[in-house]
Protein backbone atom coordinates (compact mmCIF):
# COMPACT_ATOMS: atom_id res chain seq x y z
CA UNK A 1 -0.46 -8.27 -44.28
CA UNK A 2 1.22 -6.71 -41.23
CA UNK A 3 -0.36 -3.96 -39.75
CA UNK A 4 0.47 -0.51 -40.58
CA UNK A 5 1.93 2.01 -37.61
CA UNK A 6 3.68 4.84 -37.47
CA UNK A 7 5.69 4.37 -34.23
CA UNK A 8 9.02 2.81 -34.70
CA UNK A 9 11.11 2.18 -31.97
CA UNK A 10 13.79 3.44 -34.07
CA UNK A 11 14.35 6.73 -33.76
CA UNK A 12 16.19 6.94 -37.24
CA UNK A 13 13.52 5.70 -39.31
CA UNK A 14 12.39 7.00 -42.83
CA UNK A 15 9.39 8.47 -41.25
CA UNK A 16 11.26 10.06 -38.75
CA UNK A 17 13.64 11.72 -41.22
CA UNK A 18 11.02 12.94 -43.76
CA UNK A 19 9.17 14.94 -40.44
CA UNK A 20 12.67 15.61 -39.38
CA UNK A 21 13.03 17.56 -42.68
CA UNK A 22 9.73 18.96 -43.14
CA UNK A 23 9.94 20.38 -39.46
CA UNK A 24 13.90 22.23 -40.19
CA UNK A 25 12.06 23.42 -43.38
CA UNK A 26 9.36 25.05 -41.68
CA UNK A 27 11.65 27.26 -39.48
CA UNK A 28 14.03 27.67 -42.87
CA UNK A 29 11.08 29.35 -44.47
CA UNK A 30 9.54 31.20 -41.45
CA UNK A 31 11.91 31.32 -38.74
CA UNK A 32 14.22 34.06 -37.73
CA UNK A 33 18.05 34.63 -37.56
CA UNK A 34 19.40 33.67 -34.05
CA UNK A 35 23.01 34.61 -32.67
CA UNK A 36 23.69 32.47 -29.87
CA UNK A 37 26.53 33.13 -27.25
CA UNK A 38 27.64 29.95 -26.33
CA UNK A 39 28.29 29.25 -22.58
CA UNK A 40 31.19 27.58 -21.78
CA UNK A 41 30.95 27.64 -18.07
CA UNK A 42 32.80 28.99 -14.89
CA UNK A 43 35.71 30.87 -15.13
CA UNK A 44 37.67 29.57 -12.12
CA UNK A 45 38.80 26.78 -14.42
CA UNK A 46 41.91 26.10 -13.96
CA UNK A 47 42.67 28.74 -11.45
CA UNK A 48 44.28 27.93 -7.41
CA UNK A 49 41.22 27.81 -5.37
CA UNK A 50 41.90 26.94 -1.11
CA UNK A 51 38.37 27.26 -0.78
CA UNK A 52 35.89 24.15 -0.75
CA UNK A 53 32.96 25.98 -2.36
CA UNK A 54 34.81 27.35 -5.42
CA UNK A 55 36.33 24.29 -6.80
CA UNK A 56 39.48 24.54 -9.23
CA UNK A 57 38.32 22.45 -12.40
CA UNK A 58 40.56 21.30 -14.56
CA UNK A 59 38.62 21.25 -18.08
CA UNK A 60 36.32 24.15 -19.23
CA UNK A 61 33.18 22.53 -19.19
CA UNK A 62 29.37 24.03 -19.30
CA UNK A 63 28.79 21.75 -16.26
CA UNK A 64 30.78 23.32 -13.84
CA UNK A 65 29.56 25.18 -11.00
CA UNK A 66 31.32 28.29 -9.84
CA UNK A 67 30.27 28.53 -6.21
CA UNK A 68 29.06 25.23 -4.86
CA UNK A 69 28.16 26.58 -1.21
CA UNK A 70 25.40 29.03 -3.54
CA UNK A 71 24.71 26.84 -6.31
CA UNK A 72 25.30 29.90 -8.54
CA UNK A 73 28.35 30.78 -11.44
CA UNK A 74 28.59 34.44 -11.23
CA UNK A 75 32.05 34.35 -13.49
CA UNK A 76 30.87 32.62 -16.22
CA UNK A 77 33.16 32.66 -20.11
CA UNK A 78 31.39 32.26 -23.01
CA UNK A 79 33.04 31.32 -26.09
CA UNK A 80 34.38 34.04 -28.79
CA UNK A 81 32.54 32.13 -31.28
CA UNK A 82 28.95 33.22 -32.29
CA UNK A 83 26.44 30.51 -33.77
CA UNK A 84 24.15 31.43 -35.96
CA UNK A 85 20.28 29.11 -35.93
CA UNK A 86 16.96 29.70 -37.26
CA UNK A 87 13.78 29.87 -34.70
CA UNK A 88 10.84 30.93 -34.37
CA UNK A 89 9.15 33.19 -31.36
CA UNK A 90 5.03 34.47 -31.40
CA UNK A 91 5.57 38.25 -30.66
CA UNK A 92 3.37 39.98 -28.01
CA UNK A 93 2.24 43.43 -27.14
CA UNK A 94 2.77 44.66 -23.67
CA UNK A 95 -0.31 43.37 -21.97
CA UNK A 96 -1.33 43.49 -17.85
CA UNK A 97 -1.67 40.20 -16.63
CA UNK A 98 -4.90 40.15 -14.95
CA UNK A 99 -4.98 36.38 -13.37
CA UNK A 100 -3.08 37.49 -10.50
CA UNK A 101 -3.29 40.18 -7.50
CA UNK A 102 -1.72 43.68 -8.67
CA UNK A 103 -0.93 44.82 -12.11
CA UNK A 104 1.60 43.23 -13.38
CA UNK A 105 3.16 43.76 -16.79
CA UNK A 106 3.44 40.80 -19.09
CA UNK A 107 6.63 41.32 -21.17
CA UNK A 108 10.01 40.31 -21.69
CA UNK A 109 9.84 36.74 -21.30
CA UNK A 110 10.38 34.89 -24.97
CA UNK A 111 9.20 31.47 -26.00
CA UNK A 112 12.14 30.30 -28.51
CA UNK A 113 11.66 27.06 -30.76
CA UNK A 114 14.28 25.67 -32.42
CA UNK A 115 15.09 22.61 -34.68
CA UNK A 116 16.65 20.08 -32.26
CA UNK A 117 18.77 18.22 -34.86
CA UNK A 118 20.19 21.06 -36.58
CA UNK A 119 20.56 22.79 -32.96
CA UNK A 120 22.89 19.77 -32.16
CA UNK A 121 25.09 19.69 -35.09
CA UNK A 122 25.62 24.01 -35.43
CA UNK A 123 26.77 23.67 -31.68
CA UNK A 124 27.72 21.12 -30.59
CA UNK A 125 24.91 20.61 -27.77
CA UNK A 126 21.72 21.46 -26.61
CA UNK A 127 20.77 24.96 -25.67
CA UNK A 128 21.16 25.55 -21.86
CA UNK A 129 20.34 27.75 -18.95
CA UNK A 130 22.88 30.36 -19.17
CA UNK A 131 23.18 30.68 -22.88
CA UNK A 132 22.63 33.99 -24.70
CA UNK A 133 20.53 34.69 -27.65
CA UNK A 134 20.81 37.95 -29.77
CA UNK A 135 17.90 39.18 -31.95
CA UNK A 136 19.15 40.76 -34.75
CA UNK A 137 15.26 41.52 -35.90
CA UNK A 138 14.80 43.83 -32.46
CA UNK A 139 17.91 45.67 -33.21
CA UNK A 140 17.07 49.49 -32.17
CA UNK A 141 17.86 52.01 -34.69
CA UNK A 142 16.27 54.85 -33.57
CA UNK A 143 17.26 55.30 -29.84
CA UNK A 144 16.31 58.39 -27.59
CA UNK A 145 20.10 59.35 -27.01
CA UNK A 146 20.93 60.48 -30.22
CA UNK A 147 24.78 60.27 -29.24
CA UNK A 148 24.93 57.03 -29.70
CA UNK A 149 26.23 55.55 -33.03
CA UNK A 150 25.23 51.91 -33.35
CA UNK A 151 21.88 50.33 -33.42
CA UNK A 152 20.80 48.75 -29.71
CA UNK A 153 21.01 45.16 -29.75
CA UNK A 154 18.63 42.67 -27.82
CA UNK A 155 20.20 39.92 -25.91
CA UNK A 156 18.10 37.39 -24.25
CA UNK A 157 19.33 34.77 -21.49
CA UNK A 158 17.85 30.89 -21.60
CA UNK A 159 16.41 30.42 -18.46
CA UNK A 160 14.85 27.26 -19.27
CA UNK A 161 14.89 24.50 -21.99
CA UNK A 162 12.86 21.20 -22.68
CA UNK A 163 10.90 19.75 -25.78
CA UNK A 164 7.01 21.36 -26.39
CA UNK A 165 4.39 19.53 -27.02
CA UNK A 166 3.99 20.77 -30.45
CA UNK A 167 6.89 19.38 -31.59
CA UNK A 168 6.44 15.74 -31.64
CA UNK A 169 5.55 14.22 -34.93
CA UNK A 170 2.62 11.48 -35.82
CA UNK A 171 5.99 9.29 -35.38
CA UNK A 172 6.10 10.16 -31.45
CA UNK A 173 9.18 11.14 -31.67
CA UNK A 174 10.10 15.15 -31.28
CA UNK A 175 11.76 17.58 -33.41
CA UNK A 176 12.04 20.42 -31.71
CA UNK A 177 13.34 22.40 -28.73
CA UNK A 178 11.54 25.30 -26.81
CA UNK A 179 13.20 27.88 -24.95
CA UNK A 180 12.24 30.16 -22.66
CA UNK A 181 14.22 34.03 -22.57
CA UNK A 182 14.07 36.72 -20.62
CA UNK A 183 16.58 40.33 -21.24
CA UNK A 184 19.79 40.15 -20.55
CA UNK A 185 21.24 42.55 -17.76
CA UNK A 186 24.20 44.58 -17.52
CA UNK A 187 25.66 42.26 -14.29
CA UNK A 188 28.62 40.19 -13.96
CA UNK A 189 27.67 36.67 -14.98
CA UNK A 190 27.56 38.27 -18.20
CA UNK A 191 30.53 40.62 -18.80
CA UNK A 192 32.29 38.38 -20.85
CA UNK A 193 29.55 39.92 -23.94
CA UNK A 194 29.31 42.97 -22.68
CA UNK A 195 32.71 44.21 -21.80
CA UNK A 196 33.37 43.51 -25.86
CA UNK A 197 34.44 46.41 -28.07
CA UNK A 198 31.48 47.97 -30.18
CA UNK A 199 32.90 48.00 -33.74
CA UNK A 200 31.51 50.52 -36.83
CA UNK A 201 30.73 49.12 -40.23
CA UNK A 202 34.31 48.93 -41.67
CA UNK A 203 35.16 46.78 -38.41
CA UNK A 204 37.22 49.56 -36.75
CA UNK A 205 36.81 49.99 -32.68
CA UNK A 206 34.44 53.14 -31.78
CA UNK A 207 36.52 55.16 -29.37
CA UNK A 208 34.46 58.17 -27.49
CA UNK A 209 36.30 60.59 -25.49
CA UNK A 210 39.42 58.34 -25.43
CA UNK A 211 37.49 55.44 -23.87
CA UNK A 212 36.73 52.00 -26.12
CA UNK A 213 33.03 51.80 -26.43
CA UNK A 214 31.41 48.39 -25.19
CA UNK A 215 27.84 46.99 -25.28
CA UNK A 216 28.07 46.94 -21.73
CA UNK A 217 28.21 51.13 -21.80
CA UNK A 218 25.25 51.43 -24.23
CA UNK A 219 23.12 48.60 -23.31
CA UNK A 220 23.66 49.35 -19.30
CA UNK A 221 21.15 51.48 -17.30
CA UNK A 222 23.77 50.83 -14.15
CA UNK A 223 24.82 54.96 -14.68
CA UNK A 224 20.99 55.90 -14.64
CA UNK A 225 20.24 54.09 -11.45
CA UNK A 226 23.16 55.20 -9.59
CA UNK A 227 22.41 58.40 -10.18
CA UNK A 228 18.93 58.04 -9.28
CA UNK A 229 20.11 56.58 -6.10
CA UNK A 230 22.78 59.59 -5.54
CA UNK A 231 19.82 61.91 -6.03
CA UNK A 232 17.79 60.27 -3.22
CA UNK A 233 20.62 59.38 -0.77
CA UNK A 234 21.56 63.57 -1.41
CA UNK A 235 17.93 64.16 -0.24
CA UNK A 236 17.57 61.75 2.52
CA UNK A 237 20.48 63.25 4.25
CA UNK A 238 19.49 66.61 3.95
CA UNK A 239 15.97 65.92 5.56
CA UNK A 240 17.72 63.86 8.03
CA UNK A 241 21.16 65.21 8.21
CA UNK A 242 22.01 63.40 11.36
CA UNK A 243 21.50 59.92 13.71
CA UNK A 244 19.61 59.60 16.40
CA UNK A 245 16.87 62.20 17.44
CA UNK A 246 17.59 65.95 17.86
CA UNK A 247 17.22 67.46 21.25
CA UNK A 248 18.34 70.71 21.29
CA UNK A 249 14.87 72.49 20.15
CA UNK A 250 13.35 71.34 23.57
CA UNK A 251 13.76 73.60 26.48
CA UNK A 252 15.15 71.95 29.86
CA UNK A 253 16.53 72.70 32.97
CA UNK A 254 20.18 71.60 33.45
CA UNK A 255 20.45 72.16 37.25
CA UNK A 256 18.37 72.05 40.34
CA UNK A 257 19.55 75.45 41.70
CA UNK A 258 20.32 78.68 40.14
CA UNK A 259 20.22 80.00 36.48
CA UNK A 260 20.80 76.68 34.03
CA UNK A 261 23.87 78.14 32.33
CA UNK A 262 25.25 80.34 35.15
CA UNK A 263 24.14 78.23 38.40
CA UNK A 264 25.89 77.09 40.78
CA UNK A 265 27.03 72.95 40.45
CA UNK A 266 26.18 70.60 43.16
CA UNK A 267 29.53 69.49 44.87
CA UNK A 268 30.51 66.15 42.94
CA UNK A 269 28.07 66.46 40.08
CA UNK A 270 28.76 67.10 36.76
CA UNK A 271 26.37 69.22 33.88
CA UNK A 272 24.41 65.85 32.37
CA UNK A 273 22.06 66.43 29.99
CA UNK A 274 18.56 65.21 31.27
CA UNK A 275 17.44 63.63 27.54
CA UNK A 276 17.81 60.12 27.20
CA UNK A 277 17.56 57.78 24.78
CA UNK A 278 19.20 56.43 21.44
CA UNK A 279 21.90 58.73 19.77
CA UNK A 280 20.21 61.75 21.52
CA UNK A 281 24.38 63.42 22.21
CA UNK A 282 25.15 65.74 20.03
CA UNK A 283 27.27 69.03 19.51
CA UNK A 284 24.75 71.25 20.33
CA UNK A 285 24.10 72.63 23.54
CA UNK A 286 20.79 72.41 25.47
CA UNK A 287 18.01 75.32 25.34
CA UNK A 288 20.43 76.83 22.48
CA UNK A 289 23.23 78.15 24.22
CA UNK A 290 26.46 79.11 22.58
CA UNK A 291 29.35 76.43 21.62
CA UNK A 292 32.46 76.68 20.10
CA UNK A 293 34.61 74.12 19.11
CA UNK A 294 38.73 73.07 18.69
CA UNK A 295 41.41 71.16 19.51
CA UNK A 296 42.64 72.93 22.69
CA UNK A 297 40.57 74.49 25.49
CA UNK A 298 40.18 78.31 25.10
CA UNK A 299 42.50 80.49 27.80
CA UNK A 300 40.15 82.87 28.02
CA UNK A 301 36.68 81.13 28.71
CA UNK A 302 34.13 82.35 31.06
CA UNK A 303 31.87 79.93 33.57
CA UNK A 304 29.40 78.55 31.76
CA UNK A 305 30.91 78.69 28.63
CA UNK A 306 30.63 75.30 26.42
CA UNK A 307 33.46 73.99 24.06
CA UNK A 308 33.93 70.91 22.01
CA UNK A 309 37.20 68.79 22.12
CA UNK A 310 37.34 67.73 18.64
CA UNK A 311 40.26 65.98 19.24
CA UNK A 312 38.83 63.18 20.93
CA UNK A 313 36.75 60.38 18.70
CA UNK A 314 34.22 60.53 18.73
CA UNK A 315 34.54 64.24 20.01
CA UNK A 316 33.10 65.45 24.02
CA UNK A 317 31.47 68.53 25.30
CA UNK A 318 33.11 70.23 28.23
CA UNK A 319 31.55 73.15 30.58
CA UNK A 320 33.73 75.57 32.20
CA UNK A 321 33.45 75.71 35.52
CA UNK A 322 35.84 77.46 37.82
CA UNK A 323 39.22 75.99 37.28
CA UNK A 324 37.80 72.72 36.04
CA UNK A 325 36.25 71.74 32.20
CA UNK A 326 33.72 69.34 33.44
CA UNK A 327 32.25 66.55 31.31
CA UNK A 328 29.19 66.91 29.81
CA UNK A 329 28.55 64.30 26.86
CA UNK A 330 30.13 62.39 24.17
CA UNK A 331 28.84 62.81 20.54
CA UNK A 332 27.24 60.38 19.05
CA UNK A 333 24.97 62.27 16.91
CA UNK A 334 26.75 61.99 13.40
CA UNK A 335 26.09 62.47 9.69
CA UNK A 336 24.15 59.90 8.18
CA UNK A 337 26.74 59.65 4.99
CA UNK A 338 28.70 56.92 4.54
CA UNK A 339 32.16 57.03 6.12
CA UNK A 340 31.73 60.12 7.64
CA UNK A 341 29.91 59.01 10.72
CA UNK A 342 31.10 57.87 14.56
CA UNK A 343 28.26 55.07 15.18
CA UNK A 344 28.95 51.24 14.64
CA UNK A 345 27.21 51.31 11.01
CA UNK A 346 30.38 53.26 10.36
CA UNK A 347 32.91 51.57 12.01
CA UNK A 348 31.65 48.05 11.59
CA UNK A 349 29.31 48.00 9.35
CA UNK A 350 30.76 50.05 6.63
CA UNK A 351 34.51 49.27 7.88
CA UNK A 352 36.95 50.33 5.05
CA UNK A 353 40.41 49.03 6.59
CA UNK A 354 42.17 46.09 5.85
CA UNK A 355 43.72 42.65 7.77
CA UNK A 356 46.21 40.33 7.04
CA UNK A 357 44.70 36.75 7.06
CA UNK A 358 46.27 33.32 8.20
CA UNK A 359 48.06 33.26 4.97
CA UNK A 360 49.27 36.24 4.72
CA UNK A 361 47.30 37.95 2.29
CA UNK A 362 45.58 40.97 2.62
CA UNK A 363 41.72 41.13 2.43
CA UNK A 364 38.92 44.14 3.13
CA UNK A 365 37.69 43.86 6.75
CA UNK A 366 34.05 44.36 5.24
CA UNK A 367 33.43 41.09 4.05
CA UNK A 368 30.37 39.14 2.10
CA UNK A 369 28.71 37.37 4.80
CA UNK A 370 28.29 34.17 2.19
CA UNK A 371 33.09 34.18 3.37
CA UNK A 372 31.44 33.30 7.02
CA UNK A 373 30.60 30.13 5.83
CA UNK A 374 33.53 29.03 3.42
CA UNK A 375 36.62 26.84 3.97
CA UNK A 376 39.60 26.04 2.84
CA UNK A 377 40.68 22.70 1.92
CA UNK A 378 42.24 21.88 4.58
CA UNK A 379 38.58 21.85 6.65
CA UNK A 380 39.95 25.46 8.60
CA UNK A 381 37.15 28.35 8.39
CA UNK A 382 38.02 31.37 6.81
CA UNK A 383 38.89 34.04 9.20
């Protein structure tokens, strides 16, 4: 009599099938509806590419890499069609994770099984990194802006995939595949969902205020944090309205002889300030003497009178003295606001103009500092 076992190196044995069935029945009967947004990879498919590190492919595959110098796909295209599995998840309260240093909230992440077989055969493939899962059991009904007219859904991004433990049968073959989810965010590898239309129940496009409603507008908190961030940048600036350190609160004397304002100039010497430092120039006059300011030197000016040439960029501080508007200081003191400034974080840094590359198209002169390290095809750098 031969000896019985349940290990067959067939995979397609009889065994196998009967736990293959009892397995999909258990997530028929106790599993949940999953919508899964199929990733279909990079969206430079297809497109003319003279750089090395985003390659042109020439078939839409989930196995293409967008930016090879990164190892990242921030354009990714997911397919139109939605797939619908069962699975099962264990739900969880929002718990602090005490087995590390800090509080830290344990939430978010999802543990998705699925029935590998019947995975396989609805898609096509095996779930992947990069694929989207919607919940339709966490849909939000009851959301705090009242203005809103559809229920919120919950999208969920595979970050990882492999077979659990739990899923082999007494055959030693597995059945099923685990996932592991975290929330989607509103960023770009994943406006192809978002930027879809949000339709009503008849089907029909919800338009608000002339604009076609997305998922991306009601599922984004992108408006909440910018505003946030306008709120503190509006604060920082007026606590620190300006660069550099202010020095015209501190009382000092401009010249070694006579009154500081009205003295008389050493022969050859010009009215310096005596502060030093970084960004201490500004349009303010030391120990809070009048300025006034223009394009064009006042006729009428007395000795000792100060006046800003705002003319000149950045704009200088003159003295009058005699027949002669002597130099004082250039300012370099400037608003802290983007694009408003004189410094190098606003000419360089935050530089808004334009070039004409080496083939004649026309590119932003601020550029991602990831374009210092790309090529073209032909092996030249990208300048």
């Amino acid at each position: 009599m031969a000896k019985l076992s349940l290990w067959k190196n067939e995979k397609l044995s009889n065994d196998f099938r009967y736990f293959d069935r009892i397995a999909l029945e258990t997530l028929q009967v106790g599993g949940v509806d999953l919508y899964i947004h199929k990733y279909a990879g990079a969206a430079n498919a297809n497109v003319a590419s003279t750089e090395a590190t985003l390659p042109n492919y020439t078939n839409q595959t989930a196995q293409n890499i967008g930016d090879l110098l990164f190892q990242e796909t921030p354009n990714r295209v997911y397919e139109p069609d939605i797939y619908k599995l069962r699975g099962h998840y264990n739900a969880s309260d929002i718990d602090l994770a005490l087995t590390q240093f800090g509080l830290m909230i344990n939430n978010g992440v999802l543990y998705i099984t699925v029935h590998t077989k019947n995975m396989v055969d609805t898609i096509g493939r095996k779930i992947m990194a990069g694929d989207v899962i919607e919940l339709p059991n966490m849909k939000d009904f009851y959301a705090l802006d009242d203005t809103i007219p559809v229920a919120l859904k919950r999208f969920y991004v595979v970050q990882d995939a492999s077979r659990p433990a739990n899923g082999y049968s007494p055959t030693w073959w597995n059945h099923l595949w685990r996932l592991k989810t975290i929330p989607m965010t509103d960023s770009q590898e994943f406006s192809d969902i978002l930027d879809q239309p949000v339709t009503d129940a008849t089907g029909n496009t919800i338009v608000i205020d002339g604009n076609v409603l997305t998922y991306g507008n009601i599922e984004s908190s992108g408006d909440l944090y910018a505003n946030i961030n306008a709120a503190i940048v509006a604060d920082a600036e007026y606590n620190v309205p300006e660069s550099g350190y202010a020095t015209e609160p501190l009382w000092q004397p401009l010249f070694v002889d006579g009154d500081p304002k009205k003295g008389t100039l050493p022969v050859g010497s010009s009215p310096q300030q005596k502060w030093t430092g970084y960004l201490v120039n500004g349009k303010h006059v030391m120990n809070g003497y009048p300025v006034t300011s223009g394009t064009s030197f006042p006729p009428n000016a007395n000795d000792g009178d100060y006046f800003i040439r705002q003319d000149y960029f950045p704009a200088r501080m003159y003295r009058k003295s005699g027949n002669v508007w002597q130099y004082v200081e250039t300012e370099n003191r400037t608003k802290l606001t983007n694009g408003t400034g004189k410094t190098q974080r606003d000419g360089f840094i935050n530089n808004s103009n334009t070039f004409i590359n080496s083939s004649g198209n026309t590119e932003p002169v601020l550029q991602n500092l990831s374009n210092l390290f790309r090529v073209d095809k032909g092996g030249n750098a990208n300048t």
